[in-house]
N, C-alpha and C. Protein backbone atom coordinates (compact mmCIF):
# COMPACT_ATOMS: atom_id res chain seq x y z
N UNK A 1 -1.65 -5.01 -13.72
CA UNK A 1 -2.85 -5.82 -13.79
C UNK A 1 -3.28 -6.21 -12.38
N UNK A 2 -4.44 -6.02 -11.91
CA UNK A 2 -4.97 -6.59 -10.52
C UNK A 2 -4.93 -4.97 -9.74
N UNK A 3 -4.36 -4.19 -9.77
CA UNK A 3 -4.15 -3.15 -9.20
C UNK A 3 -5.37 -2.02 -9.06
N UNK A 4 -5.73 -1.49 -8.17
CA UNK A 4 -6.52 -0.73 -8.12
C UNK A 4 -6.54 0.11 -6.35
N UNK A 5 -7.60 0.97 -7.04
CA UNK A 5 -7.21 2.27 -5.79
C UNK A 5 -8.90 2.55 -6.17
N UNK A 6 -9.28 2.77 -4.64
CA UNK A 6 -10.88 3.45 -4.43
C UNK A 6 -11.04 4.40 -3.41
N UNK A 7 -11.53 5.43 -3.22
CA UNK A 7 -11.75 6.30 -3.02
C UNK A 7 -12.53 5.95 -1.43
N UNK A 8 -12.10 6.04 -0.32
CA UNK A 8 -13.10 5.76 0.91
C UNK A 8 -14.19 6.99 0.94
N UNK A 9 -15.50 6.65 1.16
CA UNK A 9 -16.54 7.45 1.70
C UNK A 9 -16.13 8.52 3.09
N UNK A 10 -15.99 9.56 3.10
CA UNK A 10 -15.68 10.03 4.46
C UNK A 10 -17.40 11.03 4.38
N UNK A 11 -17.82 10.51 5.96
CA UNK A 11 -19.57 11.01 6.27
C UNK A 11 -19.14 12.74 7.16
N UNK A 12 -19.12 13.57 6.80
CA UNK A 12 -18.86 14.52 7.42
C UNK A 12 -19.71 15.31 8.23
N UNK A 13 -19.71 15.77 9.30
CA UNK A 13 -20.91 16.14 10.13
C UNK A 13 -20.59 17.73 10.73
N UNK A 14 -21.79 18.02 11.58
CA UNK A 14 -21.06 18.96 12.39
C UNK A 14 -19.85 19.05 13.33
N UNK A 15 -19.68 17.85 13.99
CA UNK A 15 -19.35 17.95 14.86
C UNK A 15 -17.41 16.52 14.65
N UNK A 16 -17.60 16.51 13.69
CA UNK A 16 -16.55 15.61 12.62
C UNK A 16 -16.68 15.06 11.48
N UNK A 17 -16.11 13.91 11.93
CA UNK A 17 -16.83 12.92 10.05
C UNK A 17 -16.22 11.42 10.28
N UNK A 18 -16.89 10.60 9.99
CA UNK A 18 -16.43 8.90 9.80
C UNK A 18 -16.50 8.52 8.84
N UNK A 19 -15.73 7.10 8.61
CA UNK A 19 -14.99 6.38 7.75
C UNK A 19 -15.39 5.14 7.92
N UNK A 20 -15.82 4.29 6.98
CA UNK A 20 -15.87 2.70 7.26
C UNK A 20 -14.61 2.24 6.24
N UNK A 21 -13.74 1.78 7.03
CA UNK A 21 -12.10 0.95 6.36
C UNK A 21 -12.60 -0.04 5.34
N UNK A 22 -13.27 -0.84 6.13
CA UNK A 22 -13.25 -2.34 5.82
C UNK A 22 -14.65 -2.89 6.32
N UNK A 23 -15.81 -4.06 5.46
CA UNK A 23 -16.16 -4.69 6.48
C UNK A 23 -15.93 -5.99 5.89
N UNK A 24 -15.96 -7.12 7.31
CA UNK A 24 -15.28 -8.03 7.03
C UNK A 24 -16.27 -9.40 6.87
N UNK A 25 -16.90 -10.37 6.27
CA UNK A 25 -17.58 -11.74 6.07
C UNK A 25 -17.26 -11.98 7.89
N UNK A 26 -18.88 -12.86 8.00
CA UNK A 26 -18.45 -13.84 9.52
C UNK A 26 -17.08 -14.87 9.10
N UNK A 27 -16.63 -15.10 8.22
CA UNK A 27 -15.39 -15.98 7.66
C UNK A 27 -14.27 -15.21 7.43
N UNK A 28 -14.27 -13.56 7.73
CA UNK A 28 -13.17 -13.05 7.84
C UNK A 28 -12.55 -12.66 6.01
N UNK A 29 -13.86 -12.59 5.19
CA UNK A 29 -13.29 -12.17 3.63
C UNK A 29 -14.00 -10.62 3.80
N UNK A 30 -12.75 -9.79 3.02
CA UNK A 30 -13.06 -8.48 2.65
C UNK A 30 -14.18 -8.48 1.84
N UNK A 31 -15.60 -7.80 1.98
CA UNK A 31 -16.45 -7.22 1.49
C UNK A 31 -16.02 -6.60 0.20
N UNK A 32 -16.53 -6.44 -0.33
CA UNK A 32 -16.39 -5.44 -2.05
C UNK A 32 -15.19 -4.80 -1.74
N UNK A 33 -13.72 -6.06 -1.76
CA UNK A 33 -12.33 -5.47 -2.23
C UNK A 33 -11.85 -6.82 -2.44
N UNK A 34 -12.23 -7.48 -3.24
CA UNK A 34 -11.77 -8.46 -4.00
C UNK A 34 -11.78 -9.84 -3.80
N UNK A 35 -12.47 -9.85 -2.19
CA UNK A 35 -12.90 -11.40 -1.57
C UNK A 35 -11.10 -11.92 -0.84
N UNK A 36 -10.72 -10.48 -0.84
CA UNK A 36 -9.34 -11.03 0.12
C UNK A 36 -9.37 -11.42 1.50
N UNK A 37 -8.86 -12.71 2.20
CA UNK A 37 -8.99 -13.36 3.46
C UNK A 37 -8.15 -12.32 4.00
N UNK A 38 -8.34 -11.71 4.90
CA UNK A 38 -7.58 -10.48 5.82
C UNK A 38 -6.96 -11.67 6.24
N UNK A 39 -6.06 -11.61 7.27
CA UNK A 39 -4.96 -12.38 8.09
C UNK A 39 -4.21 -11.58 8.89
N UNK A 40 -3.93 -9.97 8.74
CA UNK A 40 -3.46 -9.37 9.84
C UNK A 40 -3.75 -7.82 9.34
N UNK A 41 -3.89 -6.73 10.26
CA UNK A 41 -3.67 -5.50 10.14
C UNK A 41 -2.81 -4.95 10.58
N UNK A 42 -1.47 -4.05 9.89
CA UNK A 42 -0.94 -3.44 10.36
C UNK A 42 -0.71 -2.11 10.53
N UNK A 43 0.41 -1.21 11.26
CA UNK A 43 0.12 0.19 11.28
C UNK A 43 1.74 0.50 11.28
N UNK A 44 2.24 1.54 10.45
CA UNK A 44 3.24 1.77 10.43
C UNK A 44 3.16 3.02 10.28
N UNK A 45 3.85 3.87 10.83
CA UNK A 45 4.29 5.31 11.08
C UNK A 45 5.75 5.77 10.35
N UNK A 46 6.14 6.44 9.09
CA UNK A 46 6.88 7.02 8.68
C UNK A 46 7.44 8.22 8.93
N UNK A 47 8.37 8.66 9.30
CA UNK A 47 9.08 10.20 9.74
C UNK A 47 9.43 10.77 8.46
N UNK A 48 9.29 12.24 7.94
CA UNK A 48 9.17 12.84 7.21
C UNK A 48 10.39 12.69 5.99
N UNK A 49 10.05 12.80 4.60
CA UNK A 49 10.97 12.13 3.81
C UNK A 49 11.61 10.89 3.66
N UNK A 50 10.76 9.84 4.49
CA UNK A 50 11.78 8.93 4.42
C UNK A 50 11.11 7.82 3.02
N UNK A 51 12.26 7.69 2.59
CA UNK A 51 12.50 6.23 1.70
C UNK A 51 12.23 4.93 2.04
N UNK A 52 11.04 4.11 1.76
CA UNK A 52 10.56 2.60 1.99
C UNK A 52 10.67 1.88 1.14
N UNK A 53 11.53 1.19 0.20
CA UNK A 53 11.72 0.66 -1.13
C UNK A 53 12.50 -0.35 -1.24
N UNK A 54 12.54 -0.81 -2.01
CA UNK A 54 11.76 -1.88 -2.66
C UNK A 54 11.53 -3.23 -1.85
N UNK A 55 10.37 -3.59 -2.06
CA UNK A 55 9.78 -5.27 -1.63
C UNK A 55 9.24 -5.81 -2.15
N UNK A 56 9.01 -6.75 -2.20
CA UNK A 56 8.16 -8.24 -2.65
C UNK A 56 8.08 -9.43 -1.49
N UNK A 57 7.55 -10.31 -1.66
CA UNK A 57 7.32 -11.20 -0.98
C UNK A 57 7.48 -12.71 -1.40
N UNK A 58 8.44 -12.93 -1.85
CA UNK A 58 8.93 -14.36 -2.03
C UNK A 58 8.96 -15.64 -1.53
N UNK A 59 8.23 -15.69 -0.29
CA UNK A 59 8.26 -16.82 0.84
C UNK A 59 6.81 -17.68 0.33
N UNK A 60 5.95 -16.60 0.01
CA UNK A 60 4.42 -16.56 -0.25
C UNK A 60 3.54 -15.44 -0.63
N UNK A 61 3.02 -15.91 -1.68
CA UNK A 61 1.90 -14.33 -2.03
C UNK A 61 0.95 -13.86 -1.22
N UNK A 62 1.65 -12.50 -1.07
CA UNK A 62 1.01 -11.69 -0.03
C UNK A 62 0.18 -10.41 -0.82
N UNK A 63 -1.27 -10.25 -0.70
CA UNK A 63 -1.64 -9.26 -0.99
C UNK A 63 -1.91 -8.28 -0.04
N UNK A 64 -1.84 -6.96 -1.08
CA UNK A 64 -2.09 -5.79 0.07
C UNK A 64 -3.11 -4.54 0.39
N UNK A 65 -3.46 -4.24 1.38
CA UNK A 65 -4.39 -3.11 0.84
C UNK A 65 -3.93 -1.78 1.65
N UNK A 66 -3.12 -0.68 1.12
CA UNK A 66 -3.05 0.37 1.92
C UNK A 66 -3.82 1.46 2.10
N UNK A 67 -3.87 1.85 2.92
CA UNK A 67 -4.49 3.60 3.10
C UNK A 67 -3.76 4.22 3.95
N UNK A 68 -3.67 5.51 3.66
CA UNK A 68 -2.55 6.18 4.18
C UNK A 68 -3.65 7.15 5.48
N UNK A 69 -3.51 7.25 6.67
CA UNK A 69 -4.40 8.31 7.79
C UNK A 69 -3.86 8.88 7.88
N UNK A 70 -2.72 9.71 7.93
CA UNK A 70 -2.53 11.31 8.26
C UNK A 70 -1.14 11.16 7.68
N UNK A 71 -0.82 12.53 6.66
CA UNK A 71 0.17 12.56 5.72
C UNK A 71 -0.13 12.09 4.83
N UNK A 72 1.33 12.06 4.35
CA UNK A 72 0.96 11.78 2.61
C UNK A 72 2.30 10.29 1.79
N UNK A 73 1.93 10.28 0.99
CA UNK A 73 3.20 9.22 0.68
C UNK A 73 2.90 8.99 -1.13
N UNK A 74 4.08 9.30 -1.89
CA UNK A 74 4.37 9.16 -3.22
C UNK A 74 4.67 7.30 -2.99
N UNK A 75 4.08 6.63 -3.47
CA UNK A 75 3.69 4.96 -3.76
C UNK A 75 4.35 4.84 -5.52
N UNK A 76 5.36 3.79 -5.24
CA UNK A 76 5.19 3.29 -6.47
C UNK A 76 5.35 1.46 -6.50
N UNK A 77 4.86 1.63 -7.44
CA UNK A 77 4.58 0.00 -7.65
C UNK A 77 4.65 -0.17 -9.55
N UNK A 78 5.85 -1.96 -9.21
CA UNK A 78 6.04 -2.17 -10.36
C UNK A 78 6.37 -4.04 -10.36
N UNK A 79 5.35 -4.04 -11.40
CA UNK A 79 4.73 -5.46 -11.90
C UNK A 79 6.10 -6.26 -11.83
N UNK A 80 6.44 -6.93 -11.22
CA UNK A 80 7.77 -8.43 -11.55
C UNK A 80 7.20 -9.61 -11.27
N UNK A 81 5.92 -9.67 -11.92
CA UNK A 81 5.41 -11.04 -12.15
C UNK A 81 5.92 -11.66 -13.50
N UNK A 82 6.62 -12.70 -13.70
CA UNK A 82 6.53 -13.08 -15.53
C UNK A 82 5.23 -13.67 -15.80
N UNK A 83 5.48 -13.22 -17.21
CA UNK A 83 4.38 -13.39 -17.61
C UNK A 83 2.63 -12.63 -17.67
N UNK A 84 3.35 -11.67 -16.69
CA UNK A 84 1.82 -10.89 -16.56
C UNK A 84 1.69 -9.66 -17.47
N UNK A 85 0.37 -9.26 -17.76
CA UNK A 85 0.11 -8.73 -18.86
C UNK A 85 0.80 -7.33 -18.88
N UNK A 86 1.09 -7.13 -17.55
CA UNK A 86 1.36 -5.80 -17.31
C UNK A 86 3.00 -5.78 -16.68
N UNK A 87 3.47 -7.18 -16.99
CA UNK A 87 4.88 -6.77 -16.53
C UNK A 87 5.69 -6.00 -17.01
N UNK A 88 6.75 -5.31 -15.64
CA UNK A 88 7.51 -4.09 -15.78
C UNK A 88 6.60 -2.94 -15.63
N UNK A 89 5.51 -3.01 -16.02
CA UNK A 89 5.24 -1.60 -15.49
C UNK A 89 5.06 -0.63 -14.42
N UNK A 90 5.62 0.41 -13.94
CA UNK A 90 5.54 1.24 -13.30
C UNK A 90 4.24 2.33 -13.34
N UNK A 91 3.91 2.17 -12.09
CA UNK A 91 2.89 2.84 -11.55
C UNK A 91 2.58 3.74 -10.53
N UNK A 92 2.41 4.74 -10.61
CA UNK A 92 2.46 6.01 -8.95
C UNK A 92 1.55 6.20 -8.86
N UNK A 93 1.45 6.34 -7.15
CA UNK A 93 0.13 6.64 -6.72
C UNK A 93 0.52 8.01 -5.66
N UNK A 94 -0.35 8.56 -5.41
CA UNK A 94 0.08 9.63 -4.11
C UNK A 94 -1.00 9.03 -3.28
N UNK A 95 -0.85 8.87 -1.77
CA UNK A 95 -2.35 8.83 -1.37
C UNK A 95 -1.96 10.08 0.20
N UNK A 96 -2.76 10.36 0.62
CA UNK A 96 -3.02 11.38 1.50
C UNK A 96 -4.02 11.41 2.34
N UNK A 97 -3.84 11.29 3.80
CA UNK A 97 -4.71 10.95 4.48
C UNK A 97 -5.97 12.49 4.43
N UNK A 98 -5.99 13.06 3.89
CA UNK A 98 -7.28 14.14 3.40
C UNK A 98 -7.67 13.78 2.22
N UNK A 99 -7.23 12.57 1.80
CA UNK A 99 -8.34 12.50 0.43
C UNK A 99 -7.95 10.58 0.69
N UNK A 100 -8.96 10.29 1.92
CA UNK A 100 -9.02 8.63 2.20
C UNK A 100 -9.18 7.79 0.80
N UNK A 101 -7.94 6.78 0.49
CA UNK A 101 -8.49 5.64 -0.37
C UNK A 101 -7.58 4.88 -0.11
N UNK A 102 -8.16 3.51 -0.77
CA UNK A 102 -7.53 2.14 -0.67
C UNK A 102 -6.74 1.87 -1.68
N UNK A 103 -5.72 1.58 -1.76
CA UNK A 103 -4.94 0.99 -2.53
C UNK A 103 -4.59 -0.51 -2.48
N UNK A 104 -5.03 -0.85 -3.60
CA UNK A 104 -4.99 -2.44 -3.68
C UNK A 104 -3.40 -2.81 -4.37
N UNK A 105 -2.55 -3.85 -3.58
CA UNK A 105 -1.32 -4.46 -4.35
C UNK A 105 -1.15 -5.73 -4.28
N UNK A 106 -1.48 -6.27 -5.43
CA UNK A 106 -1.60 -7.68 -5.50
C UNK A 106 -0.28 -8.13 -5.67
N UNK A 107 0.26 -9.31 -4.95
CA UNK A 107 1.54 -10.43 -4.73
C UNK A 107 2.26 -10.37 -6.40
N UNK A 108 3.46 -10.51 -6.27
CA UNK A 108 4.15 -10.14 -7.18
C UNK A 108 4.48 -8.65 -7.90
N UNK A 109 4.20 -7.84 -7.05
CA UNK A 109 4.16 -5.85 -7.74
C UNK A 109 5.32 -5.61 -6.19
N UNK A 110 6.41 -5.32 -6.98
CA UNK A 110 7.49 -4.80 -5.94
C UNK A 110 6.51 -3.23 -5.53
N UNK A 111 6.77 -2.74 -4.36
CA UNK A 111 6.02 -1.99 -4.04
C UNK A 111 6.87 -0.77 -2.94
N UNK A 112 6.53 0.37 -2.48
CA UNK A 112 7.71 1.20 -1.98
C UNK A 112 6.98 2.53 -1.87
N UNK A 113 8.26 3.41 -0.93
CA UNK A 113 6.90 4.59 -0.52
C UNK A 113 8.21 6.02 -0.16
N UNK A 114 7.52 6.96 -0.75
CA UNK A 114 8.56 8.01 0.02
C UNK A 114 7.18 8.84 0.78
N UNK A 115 7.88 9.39 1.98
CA UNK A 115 6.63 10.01 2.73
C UNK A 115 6.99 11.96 2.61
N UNK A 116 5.80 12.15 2.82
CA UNK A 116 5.66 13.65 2.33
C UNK A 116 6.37 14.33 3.38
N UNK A 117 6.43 15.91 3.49
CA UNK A 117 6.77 16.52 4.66
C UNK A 117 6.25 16.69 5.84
N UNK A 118 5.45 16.11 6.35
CA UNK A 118 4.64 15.78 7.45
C UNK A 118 4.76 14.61 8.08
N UNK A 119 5.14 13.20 7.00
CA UNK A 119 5.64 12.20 7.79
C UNK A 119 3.90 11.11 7.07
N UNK A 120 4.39 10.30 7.53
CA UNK A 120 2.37 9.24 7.13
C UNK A 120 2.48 8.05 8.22
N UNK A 121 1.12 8.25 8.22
CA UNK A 121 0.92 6.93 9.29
C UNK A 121 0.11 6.33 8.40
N UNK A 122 0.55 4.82 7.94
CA UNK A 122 -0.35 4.24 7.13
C UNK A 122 -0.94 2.88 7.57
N UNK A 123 -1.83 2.67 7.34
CA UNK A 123 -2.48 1.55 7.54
C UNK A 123 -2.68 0.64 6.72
N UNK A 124 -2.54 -1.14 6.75
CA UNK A 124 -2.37 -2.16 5.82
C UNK A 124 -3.10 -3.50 6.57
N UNK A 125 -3.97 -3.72 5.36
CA UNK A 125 -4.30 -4.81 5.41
C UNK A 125 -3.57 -6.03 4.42
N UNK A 126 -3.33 -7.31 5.12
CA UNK A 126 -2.74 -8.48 3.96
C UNK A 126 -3.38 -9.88 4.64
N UNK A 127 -3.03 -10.57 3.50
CA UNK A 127 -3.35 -12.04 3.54
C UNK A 127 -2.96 -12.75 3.86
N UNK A 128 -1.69 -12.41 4.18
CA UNK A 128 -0.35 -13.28 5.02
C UNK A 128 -0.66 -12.70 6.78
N UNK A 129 0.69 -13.41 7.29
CA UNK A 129 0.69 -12.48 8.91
C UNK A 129 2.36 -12.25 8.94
N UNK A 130 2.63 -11.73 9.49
CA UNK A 130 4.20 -11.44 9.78
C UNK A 130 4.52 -12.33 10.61
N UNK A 131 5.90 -12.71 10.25
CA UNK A 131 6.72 -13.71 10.64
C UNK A 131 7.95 -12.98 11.15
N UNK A 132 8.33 -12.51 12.21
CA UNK A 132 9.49 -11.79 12.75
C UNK A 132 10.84 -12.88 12.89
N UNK A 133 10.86 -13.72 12.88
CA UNK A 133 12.20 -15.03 12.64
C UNK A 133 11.95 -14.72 11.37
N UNK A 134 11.13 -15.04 10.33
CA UNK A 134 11.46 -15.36 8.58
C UNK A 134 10.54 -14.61 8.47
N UNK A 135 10.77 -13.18 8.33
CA UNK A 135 10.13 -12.71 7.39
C UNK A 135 9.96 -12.49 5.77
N UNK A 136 8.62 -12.84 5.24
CA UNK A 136 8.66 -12.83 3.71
C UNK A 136 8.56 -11.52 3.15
N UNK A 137 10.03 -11.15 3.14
CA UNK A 137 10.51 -9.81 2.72
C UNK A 137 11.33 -9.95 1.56
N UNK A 138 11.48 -9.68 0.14
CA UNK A 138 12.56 -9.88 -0.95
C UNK A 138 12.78 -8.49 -0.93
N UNK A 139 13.78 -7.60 0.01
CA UNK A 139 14.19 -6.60 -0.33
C UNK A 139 14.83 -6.25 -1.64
N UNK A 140 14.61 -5.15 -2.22
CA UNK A 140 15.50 -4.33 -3.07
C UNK A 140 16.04 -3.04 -3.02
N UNK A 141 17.19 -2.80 -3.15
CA UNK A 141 17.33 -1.21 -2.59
C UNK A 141 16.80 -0.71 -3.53
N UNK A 142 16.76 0.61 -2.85
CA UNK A 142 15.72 1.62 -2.84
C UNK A 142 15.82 2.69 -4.32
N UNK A 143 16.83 2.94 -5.03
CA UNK A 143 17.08 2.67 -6.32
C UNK A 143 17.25 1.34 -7.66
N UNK A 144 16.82 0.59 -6.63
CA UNK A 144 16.85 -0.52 -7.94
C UNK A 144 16.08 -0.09 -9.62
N UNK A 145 14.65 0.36 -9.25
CA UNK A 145 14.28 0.94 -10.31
C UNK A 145 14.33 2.19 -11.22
N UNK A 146 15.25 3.17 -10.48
CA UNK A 146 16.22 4.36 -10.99
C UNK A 146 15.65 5.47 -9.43
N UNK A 147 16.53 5.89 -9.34
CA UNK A 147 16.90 6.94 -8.54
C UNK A 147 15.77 8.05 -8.82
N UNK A 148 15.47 8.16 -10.15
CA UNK A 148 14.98 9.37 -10.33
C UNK A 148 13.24 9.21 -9.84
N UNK A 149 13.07 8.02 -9.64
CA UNK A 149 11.13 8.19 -8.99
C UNK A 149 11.08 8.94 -7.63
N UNK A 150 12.45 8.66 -6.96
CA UNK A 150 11.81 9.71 -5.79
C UNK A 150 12.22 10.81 -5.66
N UNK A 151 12.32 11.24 -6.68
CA UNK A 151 12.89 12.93 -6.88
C UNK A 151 12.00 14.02 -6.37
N UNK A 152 11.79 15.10 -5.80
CA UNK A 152 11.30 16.01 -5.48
C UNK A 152 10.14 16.25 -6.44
N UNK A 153 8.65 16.62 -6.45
CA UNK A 153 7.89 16.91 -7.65
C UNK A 153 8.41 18.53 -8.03
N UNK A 154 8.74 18.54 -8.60
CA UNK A 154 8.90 20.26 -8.87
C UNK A 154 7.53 21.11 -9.61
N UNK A 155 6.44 20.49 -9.76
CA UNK A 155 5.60 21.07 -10.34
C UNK A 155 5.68 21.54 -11.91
């Protein structure tokens, strides 16, 4: 529930093509993605195959918005809010920086990433800011929700 993924506009030309991410209110609220107060952008770079799993944010609700720019990354996300309409459920996303979109993860959806064979550099917007003394990180290892989601796709 709250979850969603949109498709970015990419303007393609002769000579390349652009992207508008984000635009942001003079007050710093995301435009048509849900009226979220940005608070920091980050950029994280994954090396090929690797395992990012499981988190939440327990200190304070943190929402999120990813897009993945170059590579790819199998996303899953699963509801551990009580009480929510959609708790427990599991959800996959692939996103791929050749087919730009946003992925929305709202506070309380443990959330996690295996990266393709190329590796992903992804980009995140949230509502929180990072705290490097206390960070609001509720790790879970990386099988907590079974081993078998990041299995190879075999087609």
């Amino acid at each position: 529930s709250g979850v969603w993924s949109r498709p970015i506009k990419r303007h393609i030309g002769v000579n390349g093509w652009f992207e508008e991410l984000m635009r942001l209110t003079p007050d710093g609220v995301l435009e048509n993605l849900g009226g979220m107060q940005l608070r920091q952008l980050s950029l994280s770079h994954a090396d090929p195959g690797r395992i990012n799993a499981f988190h939440i944010h327990p200190r304070a609700p943190q929402d999120e918005i990813w897009m993945v720019l170059s590579g790819s990354q199998v996303i899953w996300l699963i509801d551990c809010r009580k009480g929510s309409e959609s708790e427990g459920v599991r959800q996959r996303f692939v996103l791929h920086g050749d087919a730009p979109t946003q992925l929305f993860i709202p506070a309380g959806v443990a959330h996690g990433y295996k990266t393709g064979p190329a590796g992903a550099l992804l980009l995140y917007a949230m509502n929180q800011q990072f705290d490097a003394a206390n960070p609001n990180e509720g790790r879970l290892p990386w099988d907590h929700f079974g081993e078998e989601l990041w299995e190879e796709d075999r087609g």
